[in-house]
Protein backbone atom coordinates (compact mmCIF):
# COMPACT_ATOMS: atom_id res chain seq x y z
CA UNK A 1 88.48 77.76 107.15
CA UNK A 2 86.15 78.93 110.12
CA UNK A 3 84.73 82.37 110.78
CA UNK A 4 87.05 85.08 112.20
CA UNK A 5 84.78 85.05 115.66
CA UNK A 6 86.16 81.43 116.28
CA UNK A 7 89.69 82.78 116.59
CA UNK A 8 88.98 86.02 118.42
CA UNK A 9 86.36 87.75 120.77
CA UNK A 10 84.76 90.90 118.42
CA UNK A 11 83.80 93.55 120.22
CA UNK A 12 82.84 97.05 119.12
CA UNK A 13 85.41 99.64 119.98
CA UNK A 14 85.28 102.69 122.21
CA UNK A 15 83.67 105.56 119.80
CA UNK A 16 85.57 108.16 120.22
CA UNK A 17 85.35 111.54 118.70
CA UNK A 18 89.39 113.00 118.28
CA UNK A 19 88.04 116.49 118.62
CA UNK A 20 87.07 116.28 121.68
CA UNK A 21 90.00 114.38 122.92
CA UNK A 22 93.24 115.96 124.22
CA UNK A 23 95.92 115.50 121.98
CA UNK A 24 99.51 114.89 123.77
CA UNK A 25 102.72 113.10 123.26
CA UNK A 26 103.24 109.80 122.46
CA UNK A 27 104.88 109.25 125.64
CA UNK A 28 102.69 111.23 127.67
CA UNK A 29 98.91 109.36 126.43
CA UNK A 30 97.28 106.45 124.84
CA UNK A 31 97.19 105.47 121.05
CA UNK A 32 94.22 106.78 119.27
CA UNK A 33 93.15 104.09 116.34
CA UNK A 34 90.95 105.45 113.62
CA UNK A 35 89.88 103.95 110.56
CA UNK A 36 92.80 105.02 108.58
CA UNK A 37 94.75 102.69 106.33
CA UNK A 38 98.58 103.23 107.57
CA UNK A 39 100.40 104.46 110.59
CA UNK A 40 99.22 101.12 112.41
CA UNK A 41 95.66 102.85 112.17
CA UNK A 42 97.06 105.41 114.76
CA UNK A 43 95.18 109.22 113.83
CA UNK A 44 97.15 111.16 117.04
CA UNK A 45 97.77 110.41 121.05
CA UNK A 46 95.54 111.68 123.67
CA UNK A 47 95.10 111.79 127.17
CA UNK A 48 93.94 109.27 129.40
CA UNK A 49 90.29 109.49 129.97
CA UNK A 50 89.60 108.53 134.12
CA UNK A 51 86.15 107.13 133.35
CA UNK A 52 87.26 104.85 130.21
CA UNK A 53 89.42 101.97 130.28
CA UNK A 54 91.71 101.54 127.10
CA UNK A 55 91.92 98.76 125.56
CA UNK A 56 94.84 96.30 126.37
CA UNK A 57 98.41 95.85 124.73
CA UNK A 58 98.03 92.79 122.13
CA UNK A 59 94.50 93.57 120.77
CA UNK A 60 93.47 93.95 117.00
CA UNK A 61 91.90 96.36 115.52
CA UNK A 62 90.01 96.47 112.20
CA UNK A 63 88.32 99.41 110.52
CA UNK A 64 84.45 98.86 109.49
CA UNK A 65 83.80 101.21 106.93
CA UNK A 66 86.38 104.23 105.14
CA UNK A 67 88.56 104.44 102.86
CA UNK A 68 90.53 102.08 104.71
CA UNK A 69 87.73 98.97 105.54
CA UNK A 70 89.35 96.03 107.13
CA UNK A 71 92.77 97.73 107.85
CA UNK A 72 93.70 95.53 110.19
CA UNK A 73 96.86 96.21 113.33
CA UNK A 74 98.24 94.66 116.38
CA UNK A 75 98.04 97.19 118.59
CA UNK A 76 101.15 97.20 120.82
CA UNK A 77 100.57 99.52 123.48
CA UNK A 78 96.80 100.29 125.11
CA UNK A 79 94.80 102.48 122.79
CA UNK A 80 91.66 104.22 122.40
CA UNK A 81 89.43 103.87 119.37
CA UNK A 82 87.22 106.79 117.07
CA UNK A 83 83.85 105.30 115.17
CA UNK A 84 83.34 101.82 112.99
CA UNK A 85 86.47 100.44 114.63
CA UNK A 86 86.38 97.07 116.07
CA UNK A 87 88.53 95.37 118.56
CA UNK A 88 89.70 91.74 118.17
CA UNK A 89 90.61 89.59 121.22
CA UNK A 90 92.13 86.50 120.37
CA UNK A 91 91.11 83.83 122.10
CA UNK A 92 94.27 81.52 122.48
CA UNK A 93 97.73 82.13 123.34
CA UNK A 94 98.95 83.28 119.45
CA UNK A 95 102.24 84.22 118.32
CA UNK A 96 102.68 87.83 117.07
CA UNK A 97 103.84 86.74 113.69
CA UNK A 98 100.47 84.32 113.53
CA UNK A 99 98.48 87.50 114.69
CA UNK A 100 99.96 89.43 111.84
CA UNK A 101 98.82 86.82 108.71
CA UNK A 102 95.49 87.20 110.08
CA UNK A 103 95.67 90.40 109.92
CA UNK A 104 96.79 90.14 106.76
CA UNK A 105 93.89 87.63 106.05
CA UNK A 106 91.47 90.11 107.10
CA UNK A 107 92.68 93.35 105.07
CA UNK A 108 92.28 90.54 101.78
CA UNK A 109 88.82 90.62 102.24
CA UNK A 110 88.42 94.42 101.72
CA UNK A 111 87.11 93.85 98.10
CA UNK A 112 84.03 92.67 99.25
CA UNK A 113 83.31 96.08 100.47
CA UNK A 114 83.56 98.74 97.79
CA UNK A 115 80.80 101.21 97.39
CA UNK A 116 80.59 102.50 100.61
CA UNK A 117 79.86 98.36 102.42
CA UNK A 118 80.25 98.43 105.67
CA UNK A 119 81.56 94.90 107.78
CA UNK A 120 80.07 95.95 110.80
CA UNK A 121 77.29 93.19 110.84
CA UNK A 122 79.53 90.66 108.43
CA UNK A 123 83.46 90.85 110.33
CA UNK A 124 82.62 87.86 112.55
CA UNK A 125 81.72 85.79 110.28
CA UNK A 126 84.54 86.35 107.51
CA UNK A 127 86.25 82.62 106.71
CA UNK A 128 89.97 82.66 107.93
CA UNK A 129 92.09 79.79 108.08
CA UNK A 130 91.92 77.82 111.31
CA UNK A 131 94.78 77.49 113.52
CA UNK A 132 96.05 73.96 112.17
CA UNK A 133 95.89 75.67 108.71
CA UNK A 134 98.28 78.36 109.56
CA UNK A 135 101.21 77.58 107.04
CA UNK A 136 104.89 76.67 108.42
CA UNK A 137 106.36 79.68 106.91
CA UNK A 138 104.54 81.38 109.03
CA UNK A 139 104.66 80.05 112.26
CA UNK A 140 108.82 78.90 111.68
CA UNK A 141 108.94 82.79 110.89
CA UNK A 142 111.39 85.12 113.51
CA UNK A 143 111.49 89.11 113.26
CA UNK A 144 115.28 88.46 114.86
CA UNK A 145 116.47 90.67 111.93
CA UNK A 146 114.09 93.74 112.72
CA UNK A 147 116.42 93.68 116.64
CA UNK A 148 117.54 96.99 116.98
CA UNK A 149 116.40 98.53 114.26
CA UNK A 150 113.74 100.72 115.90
CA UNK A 151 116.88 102.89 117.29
CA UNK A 152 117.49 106.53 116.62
CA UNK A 153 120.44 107.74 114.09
CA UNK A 154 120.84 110.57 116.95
CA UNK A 155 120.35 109.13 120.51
CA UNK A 156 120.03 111.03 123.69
CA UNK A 157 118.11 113.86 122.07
CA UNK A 158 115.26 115.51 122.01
CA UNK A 159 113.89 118.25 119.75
CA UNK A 160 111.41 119.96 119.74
CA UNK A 161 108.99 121.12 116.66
CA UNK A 162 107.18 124.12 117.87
CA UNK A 163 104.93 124.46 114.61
CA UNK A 164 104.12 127.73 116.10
CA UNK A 165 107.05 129.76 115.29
CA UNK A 166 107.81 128.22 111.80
CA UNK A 167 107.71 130.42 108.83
CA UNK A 168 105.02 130.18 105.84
CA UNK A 169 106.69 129.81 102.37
CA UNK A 170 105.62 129.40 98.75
CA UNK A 171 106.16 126.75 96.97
CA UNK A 172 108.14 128.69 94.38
CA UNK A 173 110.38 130.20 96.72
CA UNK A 174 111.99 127.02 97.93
CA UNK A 175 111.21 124.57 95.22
CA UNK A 176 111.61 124.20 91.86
CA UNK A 177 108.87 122.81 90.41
CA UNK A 178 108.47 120.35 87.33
CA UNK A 179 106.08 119.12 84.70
CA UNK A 180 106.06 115.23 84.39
CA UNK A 181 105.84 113.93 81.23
CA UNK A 182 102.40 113.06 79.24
CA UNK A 183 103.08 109.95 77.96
CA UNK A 184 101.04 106.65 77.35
CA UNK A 185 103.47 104.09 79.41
CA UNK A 186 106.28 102.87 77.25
CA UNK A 187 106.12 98.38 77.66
CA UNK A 188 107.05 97.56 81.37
CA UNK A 189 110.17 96.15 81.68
CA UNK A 190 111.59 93.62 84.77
CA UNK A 191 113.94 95.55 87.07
CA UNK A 192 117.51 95.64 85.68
CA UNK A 193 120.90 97.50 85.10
CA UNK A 194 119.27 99.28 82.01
CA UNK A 195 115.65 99.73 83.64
CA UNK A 196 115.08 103.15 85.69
CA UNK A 197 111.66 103.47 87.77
CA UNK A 198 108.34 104.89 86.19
CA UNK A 199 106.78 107.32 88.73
CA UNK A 200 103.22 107.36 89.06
CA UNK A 201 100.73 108.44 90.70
CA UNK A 202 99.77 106.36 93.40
CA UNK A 203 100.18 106.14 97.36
CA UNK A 204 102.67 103.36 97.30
CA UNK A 205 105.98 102.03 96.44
CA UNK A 206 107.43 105.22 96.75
CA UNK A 207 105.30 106.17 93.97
CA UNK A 208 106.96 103.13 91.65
CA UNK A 209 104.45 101.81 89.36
CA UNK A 210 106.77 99.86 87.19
CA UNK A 211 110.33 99.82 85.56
CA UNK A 212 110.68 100.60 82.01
CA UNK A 213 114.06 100.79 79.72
CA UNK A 214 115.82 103.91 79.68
CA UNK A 215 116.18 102.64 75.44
CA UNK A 216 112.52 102.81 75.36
CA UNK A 217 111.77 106.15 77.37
CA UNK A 218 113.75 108.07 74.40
CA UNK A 219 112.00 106.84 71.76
CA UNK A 220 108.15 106.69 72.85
CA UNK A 221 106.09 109.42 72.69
CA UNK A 222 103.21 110.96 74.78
CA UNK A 223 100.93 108.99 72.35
CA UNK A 224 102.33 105.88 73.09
CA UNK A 225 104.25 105.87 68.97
CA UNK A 226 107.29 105.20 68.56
CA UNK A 227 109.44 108.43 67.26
CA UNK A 228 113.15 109.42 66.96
CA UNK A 229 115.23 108.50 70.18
CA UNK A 230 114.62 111.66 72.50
CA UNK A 231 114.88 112.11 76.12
CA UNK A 232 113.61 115.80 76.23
CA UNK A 233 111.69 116.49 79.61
CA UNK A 234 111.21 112.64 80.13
CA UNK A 235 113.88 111.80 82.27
CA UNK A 236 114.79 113.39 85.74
CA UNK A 237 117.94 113.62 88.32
CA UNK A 238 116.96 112.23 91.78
CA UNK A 239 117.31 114.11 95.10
CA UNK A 240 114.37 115.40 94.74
CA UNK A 241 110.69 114.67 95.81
CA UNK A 242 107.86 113.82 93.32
CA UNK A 243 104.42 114.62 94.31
CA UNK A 244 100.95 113.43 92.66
CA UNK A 245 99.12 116.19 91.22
CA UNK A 246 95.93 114.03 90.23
CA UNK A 247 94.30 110.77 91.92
CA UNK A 248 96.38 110.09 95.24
CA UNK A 249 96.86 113.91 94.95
CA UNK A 250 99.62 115.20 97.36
CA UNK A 251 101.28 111.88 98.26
CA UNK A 252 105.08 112.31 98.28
CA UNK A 253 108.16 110.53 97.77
CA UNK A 254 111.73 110.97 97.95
CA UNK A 255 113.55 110.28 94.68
CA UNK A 256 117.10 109.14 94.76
CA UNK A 257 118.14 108.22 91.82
CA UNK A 258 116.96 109.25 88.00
CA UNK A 259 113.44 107.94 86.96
CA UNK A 260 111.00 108.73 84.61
CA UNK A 261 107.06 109.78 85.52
CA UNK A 262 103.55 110.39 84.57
CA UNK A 263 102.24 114.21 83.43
CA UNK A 264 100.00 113.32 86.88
CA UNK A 265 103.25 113.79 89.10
CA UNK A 266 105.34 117.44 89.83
CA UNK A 267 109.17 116.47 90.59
CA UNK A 268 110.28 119.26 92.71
CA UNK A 269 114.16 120.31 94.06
CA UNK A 270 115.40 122.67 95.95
CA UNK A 271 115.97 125.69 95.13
CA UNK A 272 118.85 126.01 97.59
CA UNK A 273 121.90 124.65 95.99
CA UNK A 274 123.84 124.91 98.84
CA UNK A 275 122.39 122.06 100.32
CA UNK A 276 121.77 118.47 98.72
CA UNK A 277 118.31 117.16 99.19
CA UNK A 278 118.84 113.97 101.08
CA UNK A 279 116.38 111.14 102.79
CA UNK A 280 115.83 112.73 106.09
CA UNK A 281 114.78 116.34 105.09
CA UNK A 282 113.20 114.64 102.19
CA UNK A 283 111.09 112.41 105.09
CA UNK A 284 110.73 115.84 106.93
CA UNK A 285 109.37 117.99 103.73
CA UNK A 286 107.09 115.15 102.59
CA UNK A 287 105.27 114.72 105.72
CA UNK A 288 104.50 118.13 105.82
CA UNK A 289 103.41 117.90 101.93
CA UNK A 290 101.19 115.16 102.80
CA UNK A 291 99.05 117.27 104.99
CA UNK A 292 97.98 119.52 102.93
CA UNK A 293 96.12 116.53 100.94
CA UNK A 294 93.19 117.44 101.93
CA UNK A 295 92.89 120.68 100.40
CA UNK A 296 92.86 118.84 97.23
CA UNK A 297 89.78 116.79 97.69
CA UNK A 298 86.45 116.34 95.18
CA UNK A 299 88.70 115.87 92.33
CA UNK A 300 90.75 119.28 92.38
CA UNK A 301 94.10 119.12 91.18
CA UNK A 302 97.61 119.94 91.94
CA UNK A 303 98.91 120.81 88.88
CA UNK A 304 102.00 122.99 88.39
CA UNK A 305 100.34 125.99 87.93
CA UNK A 306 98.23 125.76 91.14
CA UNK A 307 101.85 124.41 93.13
CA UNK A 308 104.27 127.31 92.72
CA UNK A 309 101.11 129.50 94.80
CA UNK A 310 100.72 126.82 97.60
CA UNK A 311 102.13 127.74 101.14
CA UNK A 312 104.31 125.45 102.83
CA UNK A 313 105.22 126.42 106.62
CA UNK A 314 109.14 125.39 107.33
CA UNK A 315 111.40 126.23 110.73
CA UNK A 316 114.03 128.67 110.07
CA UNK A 317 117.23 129.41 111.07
CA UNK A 318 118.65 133.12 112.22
CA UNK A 319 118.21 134.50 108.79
CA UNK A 320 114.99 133.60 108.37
CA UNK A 321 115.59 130.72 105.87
CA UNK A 322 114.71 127.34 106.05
CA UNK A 323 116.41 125.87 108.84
CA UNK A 324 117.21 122.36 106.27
CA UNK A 325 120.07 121.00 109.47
CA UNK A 326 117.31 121.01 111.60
CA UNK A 327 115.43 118.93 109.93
CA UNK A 328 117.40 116.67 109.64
CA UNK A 329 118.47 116.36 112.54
CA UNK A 330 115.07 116.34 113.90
CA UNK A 331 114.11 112.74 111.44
CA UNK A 332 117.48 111.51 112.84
CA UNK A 333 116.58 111.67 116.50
CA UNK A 334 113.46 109.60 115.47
CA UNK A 335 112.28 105.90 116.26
CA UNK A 336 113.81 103.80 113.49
CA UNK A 337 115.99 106.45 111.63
CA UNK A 338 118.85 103.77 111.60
CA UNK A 339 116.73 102.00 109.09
CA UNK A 340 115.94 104.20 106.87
């Protein structure tokens, strides 16, 4: 093992503020890396600034303090960076799929700084393993299989979103909206034929926290005792979205198939029964969900009493309803809709 500034020049990154940037088009700017824990670390794209270089294609990035300390990204395309970011440099010639286990190796490390610890003064000298350490699975690995899979499910077009003219909504008038279930977790269960997925709240996995038995959802109850075998208002269809009311309140996740959840998660369909919720206006819907996470900060819930109030704004078609073909149509025309 030998400290991370052996295998890459550290340097502080650019410092940023995003609201005082120009925001533009992904293929009209430069990447804008933040400290946040997904999306490659990527907050928006702005315009080039003539008196500041971006950084280069190829370059790390790690975040140095957040919610998302030591989020670490290969940064593909030249990029700007906000506050407590750092830029890594390596200093050899070092295959992608190398660059991403340290990466990995990095983001490991994270538990050392809960409660606020910052890694500005420490990143350079966190222990990583040396280049004749890196394990053969790793550098015999080939991303062959991910050829072709960034392409659109709709190619040759381009649609626009103009936020502008969409139409504000309640939540009641185009969802219906759910109660999960308050139950103590019935025993966890490996994934199987007779297992369906326990929904919790959480910001990953699709919300998955475990598989249980569908023989043991019926006959535990919300105190965790066993009882007659009853499925009332425990289990739910899929096509539909589930949404976490408490903790990682407002992350979303399309549901396809029947699961079971926590009381801390609202499953939600639509109310439109001419349509059938599928992945792409599911993707579409849950983005836009997602935003509104930050309305429920310092411990405020979501519950379903507060939901069926909240305002969603959707495009519309000609009658003024939401426009659900368009949305589709619009995730389809993305980057890497053939893989989803």
């Amino acid at each position: 093992m030998v400290p991370l500034n052996k295998i890459f020049d550290i340097q502080y990154g650019h410092s940023l503020e995003l609201n005082k940037l120009e925001e533009c088009e992904p293929s009209q700017g430069v990447a804008f890396v933040s400290r946040k824990s997904g999306e490659n670390g990527i907050a928006a794209y702005v315009k080039k600034i003539p008196e500041i270089q971006p950084a280069a294609a190829g370059e790390l990035t790690c975040a140095l303090s957040g919610n998302g300390v030591l989020s670490t990204f290969i940064q593909n395309r030249e990029f700007y960076t906000g506050y407590h970011v750092a830029r890594l440099r390596p200093k050899y010639n070092i295959d992608q799929s190398i660059l991403l286990y340290y990466c990995l190796c990095i983001t490991k490390n994270r538990y050392k700084y809960s409660w606020g610890r910052q890694a500005n003064r420490t990143l350079k000298n966190l222990l990583v393993p040396e280049l004749d350490e890196i394990p053969d699975w790793v550098i015999n690995y080939h991303n062959e299989s991910f050829d072709s899979k960034n392409q659109p499910l709709l190619k040759n077009v381009d649609i626009q979103l103009k936020p502008e003219t969409w139409k504000p909504f309640r939540y009641d008038e185009v969802f219906e909206i759910f109660k999960g279930f308050y139950n103590k977790k019935p025993p966890v269960s490996n994934k199987s034929s007779d297992t369906i997925p326990f929904i919790g709240a959480t910001e990953k996995a699709n919300g998955i926290t475990c598989h249980i038995k569908i023989s043991d959802v019926a006959i535990y109850s919300k105190t965790g005792k066993i009882t007659d075998a009853d499925f009332n208002g425990k289990l739910f269809d899929g096509n539909c979205i589930t949404i976490s009311n408490n903790g990682s309140v407002g992350e979303a996740f399309f549901q396809e198939k029947k699961f079971t959840c926590s009381h801390d998660v609202n499953p939600i369909y639509l109310k439109d029964k001419s349509i059938t919720l599928n992945k792409y206006i599911a993707m579409f819907l849950c983005t836009l969900i997602k935003k509104e996470k930050y309305r429920w900060g310092y411990g405020r819930k979501w519950r379903p009493i507060r939901m069926p109030s909240s305002i969603i704004k959707l495009p519309t078609n000609e009658d003024g309803n939401p426009d659900w073909l368009f949305m589709e149509k619009y995730i389809k025309s993305l980057k890497f809709s053939s893989s989803i």
